[in-house]
C-alpha atoms as a PDB file:
ATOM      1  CA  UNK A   1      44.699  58.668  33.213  1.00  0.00           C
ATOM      2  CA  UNK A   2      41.328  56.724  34.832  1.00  0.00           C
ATOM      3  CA  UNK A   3      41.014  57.762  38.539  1.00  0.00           C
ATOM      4  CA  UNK A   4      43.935  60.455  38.421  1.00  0.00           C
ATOM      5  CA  UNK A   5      41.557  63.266  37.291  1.00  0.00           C
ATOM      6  CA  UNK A   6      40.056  63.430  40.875  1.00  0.00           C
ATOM      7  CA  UNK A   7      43.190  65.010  42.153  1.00  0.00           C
ATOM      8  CA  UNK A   8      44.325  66.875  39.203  1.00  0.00           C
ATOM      9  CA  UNK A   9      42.405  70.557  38.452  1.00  0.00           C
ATOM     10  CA  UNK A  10      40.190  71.407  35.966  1.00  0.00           C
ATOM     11  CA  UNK A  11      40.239  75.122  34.768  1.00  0.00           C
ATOM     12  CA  UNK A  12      37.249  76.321  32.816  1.00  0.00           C
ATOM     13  CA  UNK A  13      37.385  79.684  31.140  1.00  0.00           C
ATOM     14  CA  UNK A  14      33.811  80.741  30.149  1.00  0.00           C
ATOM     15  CA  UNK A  15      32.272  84.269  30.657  1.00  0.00           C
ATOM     16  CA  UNK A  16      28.496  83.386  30.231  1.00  0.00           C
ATOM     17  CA  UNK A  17      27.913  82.940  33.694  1.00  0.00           C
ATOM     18  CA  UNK A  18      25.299  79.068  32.831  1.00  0.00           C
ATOM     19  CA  UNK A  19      27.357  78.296  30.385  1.00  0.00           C
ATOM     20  CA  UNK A  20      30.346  77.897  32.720  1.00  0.00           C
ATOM     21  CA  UNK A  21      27.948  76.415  35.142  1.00  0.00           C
ATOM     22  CA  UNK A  22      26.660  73.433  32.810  1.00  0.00           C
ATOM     23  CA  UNK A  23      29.795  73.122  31.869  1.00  0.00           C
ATOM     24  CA  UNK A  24      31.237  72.577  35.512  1.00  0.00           C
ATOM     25  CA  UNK A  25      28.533  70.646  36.001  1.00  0.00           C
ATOM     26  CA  UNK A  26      29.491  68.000  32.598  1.00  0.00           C
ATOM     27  CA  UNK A  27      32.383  67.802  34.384  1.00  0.00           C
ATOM     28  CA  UNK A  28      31.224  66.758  37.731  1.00  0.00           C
ATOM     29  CA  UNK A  29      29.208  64.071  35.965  1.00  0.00           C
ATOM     30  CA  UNK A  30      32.405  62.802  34.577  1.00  0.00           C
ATOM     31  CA  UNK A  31      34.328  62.561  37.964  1.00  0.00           C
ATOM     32  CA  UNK A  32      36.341  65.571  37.978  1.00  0.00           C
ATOM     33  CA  UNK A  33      35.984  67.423  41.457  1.00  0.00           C
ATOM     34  CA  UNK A  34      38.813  70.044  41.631  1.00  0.00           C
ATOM     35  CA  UNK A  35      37.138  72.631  39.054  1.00  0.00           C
ATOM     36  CA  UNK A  36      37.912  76.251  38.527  1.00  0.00           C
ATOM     37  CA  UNK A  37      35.977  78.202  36.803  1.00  0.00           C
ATOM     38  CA  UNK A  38      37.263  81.849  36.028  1.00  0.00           C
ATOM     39  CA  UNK A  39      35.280  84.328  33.257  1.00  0.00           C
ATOM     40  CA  UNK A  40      38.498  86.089  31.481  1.00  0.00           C
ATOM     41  CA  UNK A  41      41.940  85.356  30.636  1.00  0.00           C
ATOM     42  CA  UNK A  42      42.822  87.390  33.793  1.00  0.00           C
ATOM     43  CA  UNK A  43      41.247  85.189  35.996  1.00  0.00           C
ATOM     44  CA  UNK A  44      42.459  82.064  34.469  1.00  0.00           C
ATOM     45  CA  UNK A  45      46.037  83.170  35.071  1.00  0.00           C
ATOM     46  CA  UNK A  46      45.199  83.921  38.467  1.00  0.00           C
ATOM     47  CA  UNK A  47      43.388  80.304  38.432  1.00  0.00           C
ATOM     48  CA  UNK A  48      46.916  78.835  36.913  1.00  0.00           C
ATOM     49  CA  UNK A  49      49.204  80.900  39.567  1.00  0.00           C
ATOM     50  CA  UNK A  50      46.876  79.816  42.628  1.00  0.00           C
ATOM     51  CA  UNK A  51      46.001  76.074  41.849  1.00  0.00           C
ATOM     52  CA  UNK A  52      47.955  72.971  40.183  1.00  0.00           C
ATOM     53  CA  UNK A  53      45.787  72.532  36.894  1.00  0.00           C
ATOM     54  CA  UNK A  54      46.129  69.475  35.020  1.00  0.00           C
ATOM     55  CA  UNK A  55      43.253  70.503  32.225  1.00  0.00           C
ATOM     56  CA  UNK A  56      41.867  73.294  30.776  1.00  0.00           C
ATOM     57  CA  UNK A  57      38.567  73.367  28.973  1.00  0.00           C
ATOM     58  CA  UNK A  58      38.651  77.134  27.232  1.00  0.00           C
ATOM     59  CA  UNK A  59      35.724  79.340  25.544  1.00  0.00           C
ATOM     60  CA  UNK A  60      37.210  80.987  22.725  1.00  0.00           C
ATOM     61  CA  UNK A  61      35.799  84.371  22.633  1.00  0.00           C
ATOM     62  CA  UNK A  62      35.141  86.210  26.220  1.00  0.00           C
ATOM     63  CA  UNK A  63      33.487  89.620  25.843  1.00  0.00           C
ATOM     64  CA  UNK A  64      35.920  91.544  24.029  1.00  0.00           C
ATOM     65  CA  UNK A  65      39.115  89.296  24.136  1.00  0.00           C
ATOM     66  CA  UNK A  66      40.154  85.802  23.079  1.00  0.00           C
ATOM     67  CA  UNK A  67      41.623  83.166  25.260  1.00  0.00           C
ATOM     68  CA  UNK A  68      44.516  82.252  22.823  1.00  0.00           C
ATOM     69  CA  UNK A  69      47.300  84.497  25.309  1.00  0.00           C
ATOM     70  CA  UNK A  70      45.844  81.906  28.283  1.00  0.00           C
ATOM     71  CA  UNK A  71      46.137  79.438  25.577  1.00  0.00           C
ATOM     72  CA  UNK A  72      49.346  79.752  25.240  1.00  0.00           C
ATOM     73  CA  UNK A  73      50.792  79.706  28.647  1.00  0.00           C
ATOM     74  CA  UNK A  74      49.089  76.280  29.147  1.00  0.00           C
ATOM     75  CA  UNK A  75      50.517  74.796  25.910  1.00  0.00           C
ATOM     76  CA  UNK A  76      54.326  76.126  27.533  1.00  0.00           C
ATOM     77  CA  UNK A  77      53.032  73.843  30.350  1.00  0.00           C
ATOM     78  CA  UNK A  78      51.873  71.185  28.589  1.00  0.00           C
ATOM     79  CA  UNK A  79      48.718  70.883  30.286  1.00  0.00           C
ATOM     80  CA  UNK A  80      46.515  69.182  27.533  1.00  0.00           C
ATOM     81  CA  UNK A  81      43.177  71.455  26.075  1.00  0.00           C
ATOM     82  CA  UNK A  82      39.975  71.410  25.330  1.00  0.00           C
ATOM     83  CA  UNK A  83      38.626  74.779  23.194  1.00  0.00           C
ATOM     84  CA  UNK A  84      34.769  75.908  23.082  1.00  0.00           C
ATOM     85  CA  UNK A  85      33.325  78.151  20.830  1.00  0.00           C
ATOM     86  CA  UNK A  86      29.682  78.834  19.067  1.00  0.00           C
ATOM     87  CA  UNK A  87      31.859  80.264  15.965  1.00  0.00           C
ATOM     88  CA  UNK A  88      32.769  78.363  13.351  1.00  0.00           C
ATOM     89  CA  UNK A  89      36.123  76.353  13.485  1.00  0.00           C
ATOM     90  CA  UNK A  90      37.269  78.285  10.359  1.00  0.00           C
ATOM     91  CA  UNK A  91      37.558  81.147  13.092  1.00  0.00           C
ATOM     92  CA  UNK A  92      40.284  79.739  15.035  1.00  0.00           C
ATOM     93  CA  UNK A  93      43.691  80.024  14.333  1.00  0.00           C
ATOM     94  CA  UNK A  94      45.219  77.386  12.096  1.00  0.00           C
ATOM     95  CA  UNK A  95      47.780  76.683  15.015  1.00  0.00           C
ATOM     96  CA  UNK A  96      45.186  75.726  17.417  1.00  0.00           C
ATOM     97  CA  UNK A  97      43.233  73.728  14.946  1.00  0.00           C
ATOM     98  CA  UNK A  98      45.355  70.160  16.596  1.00  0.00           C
ATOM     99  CA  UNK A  99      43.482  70.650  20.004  1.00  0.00           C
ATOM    100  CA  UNK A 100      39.689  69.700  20.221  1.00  0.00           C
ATOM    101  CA  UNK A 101      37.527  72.293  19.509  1.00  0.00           C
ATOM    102  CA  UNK A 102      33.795  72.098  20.351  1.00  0.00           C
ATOM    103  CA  UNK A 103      30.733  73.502  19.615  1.00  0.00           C
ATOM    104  CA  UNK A 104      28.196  75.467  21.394  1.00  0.00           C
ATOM    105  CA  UNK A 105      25.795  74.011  23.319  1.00  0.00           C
ATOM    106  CA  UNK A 106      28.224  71.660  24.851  1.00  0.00           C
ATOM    107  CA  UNK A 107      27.417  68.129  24.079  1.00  0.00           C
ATOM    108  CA  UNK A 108      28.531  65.618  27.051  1.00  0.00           C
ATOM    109  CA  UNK A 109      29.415  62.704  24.150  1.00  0.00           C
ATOM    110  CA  UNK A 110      31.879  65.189  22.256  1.00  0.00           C
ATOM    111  CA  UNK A 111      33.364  66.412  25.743  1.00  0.00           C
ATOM    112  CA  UNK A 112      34.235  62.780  26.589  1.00  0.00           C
ATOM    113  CA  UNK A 113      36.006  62.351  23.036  1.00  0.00           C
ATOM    114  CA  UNK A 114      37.629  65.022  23.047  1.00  0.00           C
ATOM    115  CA  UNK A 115      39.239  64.430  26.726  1.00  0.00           C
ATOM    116  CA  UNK A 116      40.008  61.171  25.254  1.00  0.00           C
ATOM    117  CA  UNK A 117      41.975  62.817  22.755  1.00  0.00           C
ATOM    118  CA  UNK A 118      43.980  64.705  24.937  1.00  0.00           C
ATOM    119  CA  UNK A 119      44.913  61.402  26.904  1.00  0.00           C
ATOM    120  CA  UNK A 120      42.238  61.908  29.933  1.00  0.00           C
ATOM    121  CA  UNK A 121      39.721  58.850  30.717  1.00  0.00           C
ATOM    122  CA  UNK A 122      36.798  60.377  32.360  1.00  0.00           C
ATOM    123  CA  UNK A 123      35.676  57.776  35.376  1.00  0.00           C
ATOM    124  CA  UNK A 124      31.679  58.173  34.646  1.00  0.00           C
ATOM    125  CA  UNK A 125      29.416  59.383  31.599  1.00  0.00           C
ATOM    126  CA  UNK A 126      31.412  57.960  29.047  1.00  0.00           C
END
């Protein structure tokens, strides 16, 4: 995908408030510019009806509810995924277990593999 990322959006679902901020921030770092960073699945719907969204990096758990409903309308779309969580992978349901699924803090090595593995080059930090 190289350079294409530039144009293409990058939702990030995260309610801590720095967490979503580093993690906008990894993804700066690797060359993505279009980021959108809502803090419930609410907000990334709104984020997915507003914007064209070519990625979506997702934190499992956000207060109360889990992203998995979100999840779901971006698999329909086929816009590849990248889950978060500081649970253990045992938590997350077996059919979700074929997308990358990363631990808490966010390590910028693992973010770049796991973009890789959904088929996006990241132009820097790799």
């Amino acid at each position: 995908m190289g350079g294409l990322q530039r144009r293409v959006g990058v939702l990030v679902v995260e309610d801590e408030f720095l967490i979503a901020l580093d993690v906008e921030d990894k993804f700066q770092q690797l060359g993505f510019w279009d980021i959108h960073v809502a803090h419930s699945v609410e907000q990334g719907r709104d984020v997915l009806r507003d914007h064209v969204i070519g990625l979506a990096f997702l934190d499992v758990n956000l207060g109360r509810e889990v992203v998995f409903p979100l999840a779901e309308e971006l698999r329909t779309r086929q816009i590849p995924i990248v889950f978060s969580t500081a649970r253990s992978r045992s938590d997350i349901p077996v059919e979700w277990t074929g997308y990358p699924i990363l631990g808490k803090p966010l390590e910028p090595a693992s973010l770049v593999d796991a973009l890789r593995r959904q088929g996006v080059e990241p132009d820097g930090g790799g």
